[in-house]
PDB file of N, CA and C in Angstrom:
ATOM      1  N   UNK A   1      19.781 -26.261  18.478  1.00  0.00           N
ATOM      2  CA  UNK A   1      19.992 -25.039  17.723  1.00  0.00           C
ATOM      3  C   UNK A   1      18.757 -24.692  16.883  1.00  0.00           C
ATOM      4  N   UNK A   2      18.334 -25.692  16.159  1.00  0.00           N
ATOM      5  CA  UNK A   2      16.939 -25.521  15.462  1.00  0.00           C
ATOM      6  C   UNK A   2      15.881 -25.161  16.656  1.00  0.00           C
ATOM      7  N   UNK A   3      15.596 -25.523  17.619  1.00  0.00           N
ATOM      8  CA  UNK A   3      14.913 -25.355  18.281  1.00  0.00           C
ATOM      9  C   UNK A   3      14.701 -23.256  18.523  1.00  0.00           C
ATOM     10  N   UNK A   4      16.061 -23.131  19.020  1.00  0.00           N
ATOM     11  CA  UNK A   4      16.281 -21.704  19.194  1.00  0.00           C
ATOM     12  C   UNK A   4      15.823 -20.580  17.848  1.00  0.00           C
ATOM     13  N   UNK A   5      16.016 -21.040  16.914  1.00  0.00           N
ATOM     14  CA  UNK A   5      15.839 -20.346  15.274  1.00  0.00           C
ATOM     15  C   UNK A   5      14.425 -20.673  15.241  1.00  0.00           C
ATOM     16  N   UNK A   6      13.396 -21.489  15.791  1.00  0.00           N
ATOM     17  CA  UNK A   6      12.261 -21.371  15.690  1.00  0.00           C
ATOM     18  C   UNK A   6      11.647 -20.551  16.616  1.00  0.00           C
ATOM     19  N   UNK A   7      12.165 -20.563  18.233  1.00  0.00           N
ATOM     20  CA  UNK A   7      11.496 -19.823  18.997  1.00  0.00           C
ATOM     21  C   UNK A   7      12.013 -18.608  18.806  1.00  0.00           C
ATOM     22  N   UNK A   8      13.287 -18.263  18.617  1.00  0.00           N
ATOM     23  CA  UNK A   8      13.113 -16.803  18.191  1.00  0.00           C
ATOM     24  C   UNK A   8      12.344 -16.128  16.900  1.00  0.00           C
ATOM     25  N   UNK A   9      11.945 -16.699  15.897  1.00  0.00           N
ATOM     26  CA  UNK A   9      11.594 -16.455  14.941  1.00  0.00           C
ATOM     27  C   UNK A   9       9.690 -16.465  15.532  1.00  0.00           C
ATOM     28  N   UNK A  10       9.531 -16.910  15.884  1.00  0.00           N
ATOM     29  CA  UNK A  10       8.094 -16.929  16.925  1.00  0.00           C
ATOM     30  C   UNK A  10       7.823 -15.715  17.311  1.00  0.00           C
ATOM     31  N   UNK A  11       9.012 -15.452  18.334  1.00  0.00           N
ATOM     32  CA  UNK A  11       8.735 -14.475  19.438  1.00  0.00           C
ATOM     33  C   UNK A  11       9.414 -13.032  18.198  1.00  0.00           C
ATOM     34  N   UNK A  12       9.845 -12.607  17.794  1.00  0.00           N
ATOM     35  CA  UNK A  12       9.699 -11.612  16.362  1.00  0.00           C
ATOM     36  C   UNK A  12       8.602 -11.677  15.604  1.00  0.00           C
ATOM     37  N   UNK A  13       7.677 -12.513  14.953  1.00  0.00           N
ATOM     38  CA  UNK A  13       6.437 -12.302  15.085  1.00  0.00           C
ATOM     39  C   UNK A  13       5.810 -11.547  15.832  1.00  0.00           C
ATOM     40  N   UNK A  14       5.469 -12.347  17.246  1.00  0.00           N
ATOM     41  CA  UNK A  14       4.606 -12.085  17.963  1.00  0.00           C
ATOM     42  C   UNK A  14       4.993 -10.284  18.912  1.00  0.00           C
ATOM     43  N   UNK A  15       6.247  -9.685  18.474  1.00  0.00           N
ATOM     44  CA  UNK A  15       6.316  -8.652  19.004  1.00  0.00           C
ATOM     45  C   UNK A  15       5.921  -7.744  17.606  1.00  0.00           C
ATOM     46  N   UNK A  16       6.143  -8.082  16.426  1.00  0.00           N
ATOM     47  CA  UNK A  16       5.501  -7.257  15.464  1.00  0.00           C
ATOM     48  C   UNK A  16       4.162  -7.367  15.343  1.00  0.00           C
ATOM     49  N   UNK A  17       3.585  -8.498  15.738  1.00  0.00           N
ATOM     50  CA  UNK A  17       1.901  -7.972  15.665  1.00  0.00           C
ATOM     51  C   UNK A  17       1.780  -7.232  16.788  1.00  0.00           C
ATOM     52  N   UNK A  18       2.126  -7.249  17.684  1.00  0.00           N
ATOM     53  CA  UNK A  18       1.242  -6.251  19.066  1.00  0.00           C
ATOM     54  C   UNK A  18       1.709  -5.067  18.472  1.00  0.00           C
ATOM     55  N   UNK A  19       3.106  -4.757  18.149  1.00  0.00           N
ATOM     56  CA  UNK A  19       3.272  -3.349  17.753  1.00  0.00           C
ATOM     57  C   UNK A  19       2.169  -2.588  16.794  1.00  0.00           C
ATOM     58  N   UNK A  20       1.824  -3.391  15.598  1.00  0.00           N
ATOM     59  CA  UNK A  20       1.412  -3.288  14.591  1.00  0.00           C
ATOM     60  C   UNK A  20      -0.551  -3.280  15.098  1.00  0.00           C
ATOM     61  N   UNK A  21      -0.827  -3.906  15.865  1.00  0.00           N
ATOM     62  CA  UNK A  21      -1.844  -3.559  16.879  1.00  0.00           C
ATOM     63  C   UNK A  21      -2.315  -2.449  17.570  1.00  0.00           C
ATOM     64  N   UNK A  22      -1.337  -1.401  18.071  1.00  0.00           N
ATOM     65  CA  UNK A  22      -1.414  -0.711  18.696  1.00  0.00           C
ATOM     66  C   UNK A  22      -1.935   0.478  18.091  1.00  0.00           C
ATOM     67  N   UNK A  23      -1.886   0.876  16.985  1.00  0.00           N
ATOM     68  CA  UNK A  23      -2.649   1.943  16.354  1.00  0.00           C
ATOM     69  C   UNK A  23      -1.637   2.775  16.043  1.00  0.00           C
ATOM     70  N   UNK A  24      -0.905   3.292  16.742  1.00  0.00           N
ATOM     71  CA  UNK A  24       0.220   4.748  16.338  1.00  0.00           C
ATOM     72  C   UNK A  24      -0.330   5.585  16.618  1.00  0.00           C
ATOM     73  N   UNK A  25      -1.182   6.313  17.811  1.00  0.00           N
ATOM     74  CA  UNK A  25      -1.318   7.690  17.540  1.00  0.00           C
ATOM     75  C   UNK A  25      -2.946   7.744  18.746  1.00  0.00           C
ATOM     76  N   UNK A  26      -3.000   9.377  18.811  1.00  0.00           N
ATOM     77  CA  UNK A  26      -3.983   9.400  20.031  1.00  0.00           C
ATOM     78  C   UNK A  26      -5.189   9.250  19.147  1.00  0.00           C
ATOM     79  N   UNK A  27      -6.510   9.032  19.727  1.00  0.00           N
ATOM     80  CA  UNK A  27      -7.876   8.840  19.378  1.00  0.00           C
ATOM     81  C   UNK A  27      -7.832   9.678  18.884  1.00  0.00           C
ATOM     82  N   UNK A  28      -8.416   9.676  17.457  1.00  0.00           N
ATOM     83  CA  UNK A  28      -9.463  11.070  16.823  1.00  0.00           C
ATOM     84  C   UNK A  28     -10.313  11.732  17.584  1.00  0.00           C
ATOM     85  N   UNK A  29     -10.410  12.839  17.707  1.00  0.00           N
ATOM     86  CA  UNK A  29     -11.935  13.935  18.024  1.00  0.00           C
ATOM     87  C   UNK A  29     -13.034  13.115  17.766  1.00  0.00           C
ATOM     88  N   UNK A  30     -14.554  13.193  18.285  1.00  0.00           N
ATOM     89  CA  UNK A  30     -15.255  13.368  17.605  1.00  0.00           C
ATOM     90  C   UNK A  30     -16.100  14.300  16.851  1.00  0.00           C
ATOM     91  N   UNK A  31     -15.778  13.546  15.331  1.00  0.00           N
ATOM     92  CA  UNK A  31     -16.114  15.162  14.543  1.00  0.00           C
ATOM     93  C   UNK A  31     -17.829  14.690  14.449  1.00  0.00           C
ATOM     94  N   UNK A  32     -18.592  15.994  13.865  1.00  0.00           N
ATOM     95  CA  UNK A  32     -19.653  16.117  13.692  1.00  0.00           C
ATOM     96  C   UNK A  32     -20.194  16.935  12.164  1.00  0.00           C
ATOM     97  N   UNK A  33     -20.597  16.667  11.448  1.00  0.00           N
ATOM     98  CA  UNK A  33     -21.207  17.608  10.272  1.00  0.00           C
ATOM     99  C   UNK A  33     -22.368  17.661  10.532  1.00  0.00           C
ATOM    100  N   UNK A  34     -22.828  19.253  10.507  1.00  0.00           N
ATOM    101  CA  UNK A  34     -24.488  19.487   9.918  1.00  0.00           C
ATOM    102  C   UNK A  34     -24.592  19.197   8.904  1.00  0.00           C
ATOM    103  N   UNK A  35     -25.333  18.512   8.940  1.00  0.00           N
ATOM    104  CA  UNK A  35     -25.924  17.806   6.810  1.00  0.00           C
ATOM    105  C   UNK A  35     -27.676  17.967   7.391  1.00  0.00           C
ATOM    106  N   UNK A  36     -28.189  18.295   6.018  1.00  0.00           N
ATOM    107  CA  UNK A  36     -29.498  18.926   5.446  1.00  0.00           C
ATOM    108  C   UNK A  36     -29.870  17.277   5.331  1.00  0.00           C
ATOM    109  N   UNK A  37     -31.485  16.988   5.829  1.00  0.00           N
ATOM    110  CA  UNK A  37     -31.787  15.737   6.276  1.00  0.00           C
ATOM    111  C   UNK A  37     -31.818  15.777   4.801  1.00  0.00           C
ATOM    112  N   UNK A  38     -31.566  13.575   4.589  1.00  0.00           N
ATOM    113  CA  UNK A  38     -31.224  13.807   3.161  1.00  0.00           C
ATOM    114  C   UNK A  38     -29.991  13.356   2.993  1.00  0.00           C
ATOM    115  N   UNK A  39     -29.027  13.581   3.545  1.00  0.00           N
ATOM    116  CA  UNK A  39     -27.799  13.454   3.248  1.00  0.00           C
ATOM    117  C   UNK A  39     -26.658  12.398   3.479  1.00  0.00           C
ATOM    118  N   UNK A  40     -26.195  12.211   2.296  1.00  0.00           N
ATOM    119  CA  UNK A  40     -25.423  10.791   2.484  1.00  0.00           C
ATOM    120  C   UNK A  40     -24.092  11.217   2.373  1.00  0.00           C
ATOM    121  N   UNK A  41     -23.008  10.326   3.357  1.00  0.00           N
ATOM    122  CA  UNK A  41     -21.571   9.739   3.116  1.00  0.00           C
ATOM    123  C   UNK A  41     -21.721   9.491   1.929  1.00  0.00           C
ATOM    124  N   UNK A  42     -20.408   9.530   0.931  1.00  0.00           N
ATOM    125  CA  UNK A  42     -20.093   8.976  -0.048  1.00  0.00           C
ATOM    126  C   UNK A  42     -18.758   8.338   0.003  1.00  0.00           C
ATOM    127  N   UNK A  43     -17.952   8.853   0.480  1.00  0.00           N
ATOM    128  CA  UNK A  43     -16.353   8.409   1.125  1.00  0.00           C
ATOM    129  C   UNK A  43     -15.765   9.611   1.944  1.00  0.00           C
ATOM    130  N   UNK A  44     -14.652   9.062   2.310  1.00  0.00           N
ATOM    131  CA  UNK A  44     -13.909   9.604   3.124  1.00  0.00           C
ATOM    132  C   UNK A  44     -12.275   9.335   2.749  1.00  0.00           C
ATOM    133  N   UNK A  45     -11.783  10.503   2.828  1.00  0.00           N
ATOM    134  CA  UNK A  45     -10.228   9.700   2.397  1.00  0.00           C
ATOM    135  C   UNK A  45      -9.041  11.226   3.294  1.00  0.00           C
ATOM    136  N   UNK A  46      -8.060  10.885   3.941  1.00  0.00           N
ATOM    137  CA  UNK A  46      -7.048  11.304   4.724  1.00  0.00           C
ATOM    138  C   UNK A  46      -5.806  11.388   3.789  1.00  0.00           C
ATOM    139  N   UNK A  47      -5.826  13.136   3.861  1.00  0.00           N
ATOM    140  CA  UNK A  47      -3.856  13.516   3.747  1.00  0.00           C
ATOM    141  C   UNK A  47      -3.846  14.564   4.410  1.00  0.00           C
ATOM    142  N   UNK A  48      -2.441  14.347   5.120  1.00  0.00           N
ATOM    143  CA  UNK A  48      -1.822  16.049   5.754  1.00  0.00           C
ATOM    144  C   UNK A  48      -2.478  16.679   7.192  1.00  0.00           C
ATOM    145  N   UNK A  49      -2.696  15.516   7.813  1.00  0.00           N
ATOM    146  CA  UNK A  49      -3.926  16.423   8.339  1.00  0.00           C
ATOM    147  C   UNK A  49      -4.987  16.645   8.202  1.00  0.00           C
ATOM    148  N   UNK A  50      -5.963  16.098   7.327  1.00  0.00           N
ATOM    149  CA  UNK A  50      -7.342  17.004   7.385  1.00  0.00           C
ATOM    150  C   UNK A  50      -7.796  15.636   6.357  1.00  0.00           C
ATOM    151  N   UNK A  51      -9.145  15.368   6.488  1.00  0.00           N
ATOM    152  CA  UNK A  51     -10.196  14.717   5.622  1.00  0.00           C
ATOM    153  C   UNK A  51     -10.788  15.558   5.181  1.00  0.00           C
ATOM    154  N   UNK A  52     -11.017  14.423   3.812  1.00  0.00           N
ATOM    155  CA  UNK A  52     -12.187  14.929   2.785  1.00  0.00           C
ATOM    156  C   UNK A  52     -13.365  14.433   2.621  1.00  0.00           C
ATOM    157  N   UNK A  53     -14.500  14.755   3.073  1.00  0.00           N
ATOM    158  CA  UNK A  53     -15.414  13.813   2.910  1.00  0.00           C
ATOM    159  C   UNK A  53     -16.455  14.003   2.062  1.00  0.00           C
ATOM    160  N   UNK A  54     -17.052  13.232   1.103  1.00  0.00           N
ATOM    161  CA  UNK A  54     -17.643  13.438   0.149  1.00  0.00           C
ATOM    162  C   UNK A  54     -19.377  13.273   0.491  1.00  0.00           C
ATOM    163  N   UNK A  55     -19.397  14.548   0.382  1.00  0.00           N
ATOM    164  CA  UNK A  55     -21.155  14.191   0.720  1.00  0.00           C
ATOM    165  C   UNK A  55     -22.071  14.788  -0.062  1.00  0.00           C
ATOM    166  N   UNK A  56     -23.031  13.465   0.032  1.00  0.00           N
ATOM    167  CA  UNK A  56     -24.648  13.673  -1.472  1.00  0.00           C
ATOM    168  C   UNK A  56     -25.662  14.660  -0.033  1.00  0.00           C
ATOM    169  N   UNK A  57     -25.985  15.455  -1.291  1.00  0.00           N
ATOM    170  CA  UNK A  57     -26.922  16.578  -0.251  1.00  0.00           C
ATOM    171  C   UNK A  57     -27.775  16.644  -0.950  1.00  0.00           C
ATOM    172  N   UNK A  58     -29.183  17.088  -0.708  1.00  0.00           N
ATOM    173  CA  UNK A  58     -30.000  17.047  -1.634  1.00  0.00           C
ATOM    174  C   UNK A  58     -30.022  18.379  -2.902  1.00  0.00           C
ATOM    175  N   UNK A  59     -29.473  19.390  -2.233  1.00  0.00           N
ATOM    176  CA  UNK A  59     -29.132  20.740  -2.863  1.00  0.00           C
ATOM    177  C   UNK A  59     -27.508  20.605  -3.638  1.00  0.00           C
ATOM    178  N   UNK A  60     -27.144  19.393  -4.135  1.00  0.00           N
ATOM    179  CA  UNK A  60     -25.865  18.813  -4.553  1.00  0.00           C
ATOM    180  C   UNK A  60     -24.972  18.439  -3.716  1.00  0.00           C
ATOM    181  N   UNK A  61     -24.001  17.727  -4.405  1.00  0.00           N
ATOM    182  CA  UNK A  61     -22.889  17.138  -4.098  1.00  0.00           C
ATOM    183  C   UNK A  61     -21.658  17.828  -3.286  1.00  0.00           C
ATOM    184  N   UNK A  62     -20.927  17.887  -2.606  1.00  0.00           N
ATOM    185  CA  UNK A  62     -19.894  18.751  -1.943  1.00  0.00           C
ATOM    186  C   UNK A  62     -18.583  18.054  -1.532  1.00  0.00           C
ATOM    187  N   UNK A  63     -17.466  18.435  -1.246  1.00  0.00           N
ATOM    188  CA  UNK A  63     -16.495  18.242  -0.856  1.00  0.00           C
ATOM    189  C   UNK A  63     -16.484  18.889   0.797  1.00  0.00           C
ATOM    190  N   UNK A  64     -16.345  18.475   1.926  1.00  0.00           N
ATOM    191  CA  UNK A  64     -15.818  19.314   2.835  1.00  0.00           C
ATOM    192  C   UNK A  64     -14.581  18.705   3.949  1.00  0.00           C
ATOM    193  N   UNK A  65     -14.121  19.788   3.813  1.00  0.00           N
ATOM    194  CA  UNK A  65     -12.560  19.252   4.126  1.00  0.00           C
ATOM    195  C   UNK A  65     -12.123  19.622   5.626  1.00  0.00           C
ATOM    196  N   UNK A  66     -12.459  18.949   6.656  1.00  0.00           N
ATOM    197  CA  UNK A  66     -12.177  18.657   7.992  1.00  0.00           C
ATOM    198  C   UNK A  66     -10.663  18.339   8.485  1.00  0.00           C
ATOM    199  N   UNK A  67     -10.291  19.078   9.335  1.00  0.00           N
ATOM    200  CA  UNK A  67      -9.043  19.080  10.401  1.00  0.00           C
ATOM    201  C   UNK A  67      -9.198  18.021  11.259  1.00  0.00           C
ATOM    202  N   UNK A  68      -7.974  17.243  11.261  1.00  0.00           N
ATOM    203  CA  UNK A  68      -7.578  16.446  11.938  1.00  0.00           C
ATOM    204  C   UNK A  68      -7.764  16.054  13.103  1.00  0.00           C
ATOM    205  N   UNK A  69      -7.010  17.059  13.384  1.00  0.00           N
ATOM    206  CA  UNK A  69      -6.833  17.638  15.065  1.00  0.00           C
ATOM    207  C   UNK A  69      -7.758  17.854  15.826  1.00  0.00           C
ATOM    208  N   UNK A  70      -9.141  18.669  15.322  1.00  0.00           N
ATOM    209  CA  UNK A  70      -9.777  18.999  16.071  1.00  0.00           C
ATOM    210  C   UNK A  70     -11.245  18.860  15.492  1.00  0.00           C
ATOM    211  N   UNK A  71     -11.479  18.202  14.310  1.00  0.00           N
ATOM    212  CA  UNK A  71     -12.616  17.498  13.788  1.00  0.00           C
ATOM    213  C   UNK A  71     -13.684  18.861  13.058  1.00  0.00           C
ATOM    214  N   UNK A  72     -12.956  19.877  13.115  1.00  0.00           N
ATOM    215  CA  UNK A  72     -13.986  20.951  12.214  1.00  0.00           C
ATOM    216  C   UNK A  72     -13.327  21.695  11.059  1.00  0.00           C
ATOM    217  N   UNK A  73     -14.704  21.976  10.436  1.00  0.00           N
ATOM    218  CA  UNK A  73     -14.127  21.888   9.172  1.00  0.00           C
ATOM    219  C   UNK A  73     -13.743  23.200   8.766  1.00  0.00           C
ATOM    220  N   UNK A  74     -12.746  22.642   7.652  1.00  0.00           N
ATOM    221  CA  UNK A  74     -11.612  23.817   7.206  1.00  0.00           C
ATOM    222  C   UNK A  74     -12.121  24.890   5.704  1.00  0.00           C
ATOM    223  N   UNK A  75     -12.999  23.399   4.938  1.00  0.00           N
ATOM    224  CA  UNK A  75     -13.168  24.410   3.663  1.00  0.00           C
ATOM    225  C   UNK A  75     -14.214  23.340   2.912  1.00  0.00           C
ATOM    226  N   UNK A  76     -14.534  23.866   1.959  1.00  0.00           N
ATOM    227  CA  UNK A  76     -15.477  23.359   1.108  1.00  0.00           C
ATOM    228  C   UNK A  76     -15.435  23.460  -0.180  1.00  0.00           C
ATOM    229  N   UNK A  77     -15.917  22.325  -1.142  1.00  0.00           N
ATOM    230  CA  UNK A  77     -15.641  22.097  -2.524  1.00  0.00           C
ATOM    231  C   UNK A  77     -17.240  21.806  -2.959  1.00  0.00           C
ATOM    232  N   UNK A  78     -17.626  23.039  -3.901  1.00  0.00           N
ATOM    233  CA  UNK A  78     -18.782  22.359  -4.791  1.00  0.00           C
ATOM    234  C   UNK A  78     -18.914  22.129  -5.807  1.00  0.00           C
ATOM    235  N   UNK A  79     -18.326  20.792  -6.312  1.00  0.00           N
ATOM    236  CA  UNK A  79     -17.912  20.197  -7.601  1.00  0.00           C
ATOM    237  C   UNK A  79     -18.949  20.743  -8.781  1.00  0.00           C
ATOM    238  N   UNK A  80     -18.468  21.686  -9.753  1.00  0.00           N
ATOM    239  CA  UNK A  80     -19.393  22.315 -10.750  1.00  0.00           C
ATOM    240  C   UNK A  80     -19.733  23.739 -11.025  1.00  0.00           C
ATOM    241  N   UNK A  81     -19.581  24.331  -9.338  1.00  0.00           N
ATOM    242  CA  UNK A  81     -19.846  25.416  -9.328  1.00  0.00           C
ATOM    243  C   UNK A  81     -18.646  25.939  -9.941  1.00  0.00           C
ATOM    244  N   UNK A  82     -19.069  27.183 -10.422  1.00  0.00           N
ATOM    245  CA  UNK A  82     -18.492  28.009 -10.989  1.00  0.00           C
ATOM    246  C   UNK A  82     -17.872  29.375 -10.297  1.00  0.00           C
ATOM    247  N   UNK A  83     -16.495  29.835 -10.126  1.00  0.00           N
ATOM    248  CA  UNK A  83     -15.844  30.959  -9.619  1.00  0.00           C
ATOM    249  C   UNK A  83     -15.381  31.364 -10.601  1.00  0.00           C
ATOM    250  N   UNK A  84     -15.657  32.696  -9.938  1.00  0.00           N
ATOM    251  CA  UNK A  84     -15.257  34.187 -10.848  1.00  0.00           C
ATOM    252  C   UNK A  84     -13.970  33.919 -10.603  1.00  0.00           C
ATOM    253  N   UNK A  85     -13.069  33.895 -12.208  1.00  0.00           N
ATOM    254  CA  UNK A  85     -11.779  34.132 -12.163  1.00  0.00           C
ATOM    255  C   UNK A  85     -11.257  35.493 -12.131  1.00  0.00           C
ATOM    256  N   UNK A  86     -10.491  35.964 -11.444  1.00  0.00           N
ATOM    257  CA  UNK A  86     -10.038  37.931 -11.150  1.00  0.00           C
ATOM    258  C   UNK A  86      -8.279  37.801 -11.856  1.00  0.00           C
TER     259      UNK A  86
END
């Protein structure tokens, strides 16, 4: 009986790592940014659909915010700048 409570407890493991292996989901695109030579990654971070990736430019810092799905980008953040409030 002990014998059985170990090999099943084995084989439940070993089907949660392969699951947990497998990734969940189809390959990403490959995305591409034009960046101004000069320009560095700073991070990257995922919600909803779409990344944010933080990039040092030599003409400042930016936010640009890339789609998931199809690896191009959706919008842009330039931390500082200033918009006309209407």
């Amino acid at each position: 009986m002990g014998v059985m409570i170990v090999a099943g407890t084995v084989a439940l493991v070993v089907v949660l790592v392969q699951r947990a292996g497998r990734g969940g989901g189809a390959p990403l695109p490959p995305m591409s940014l034009d960046l101004p030579a000069g320009s560095r990654i700073l991070g990257i971070a995922a919600a909803e659909g779409r990344f944010a990736v933080l990039v040092q430019r030599p003409d400042g810092d930016r936010i640009v915010f890339l789609d998931a799905k199809t690896g191009r980008p959706v919008g842009e953040v330039i931390p500082g700048a200033s918009v006309p409030v209407r």
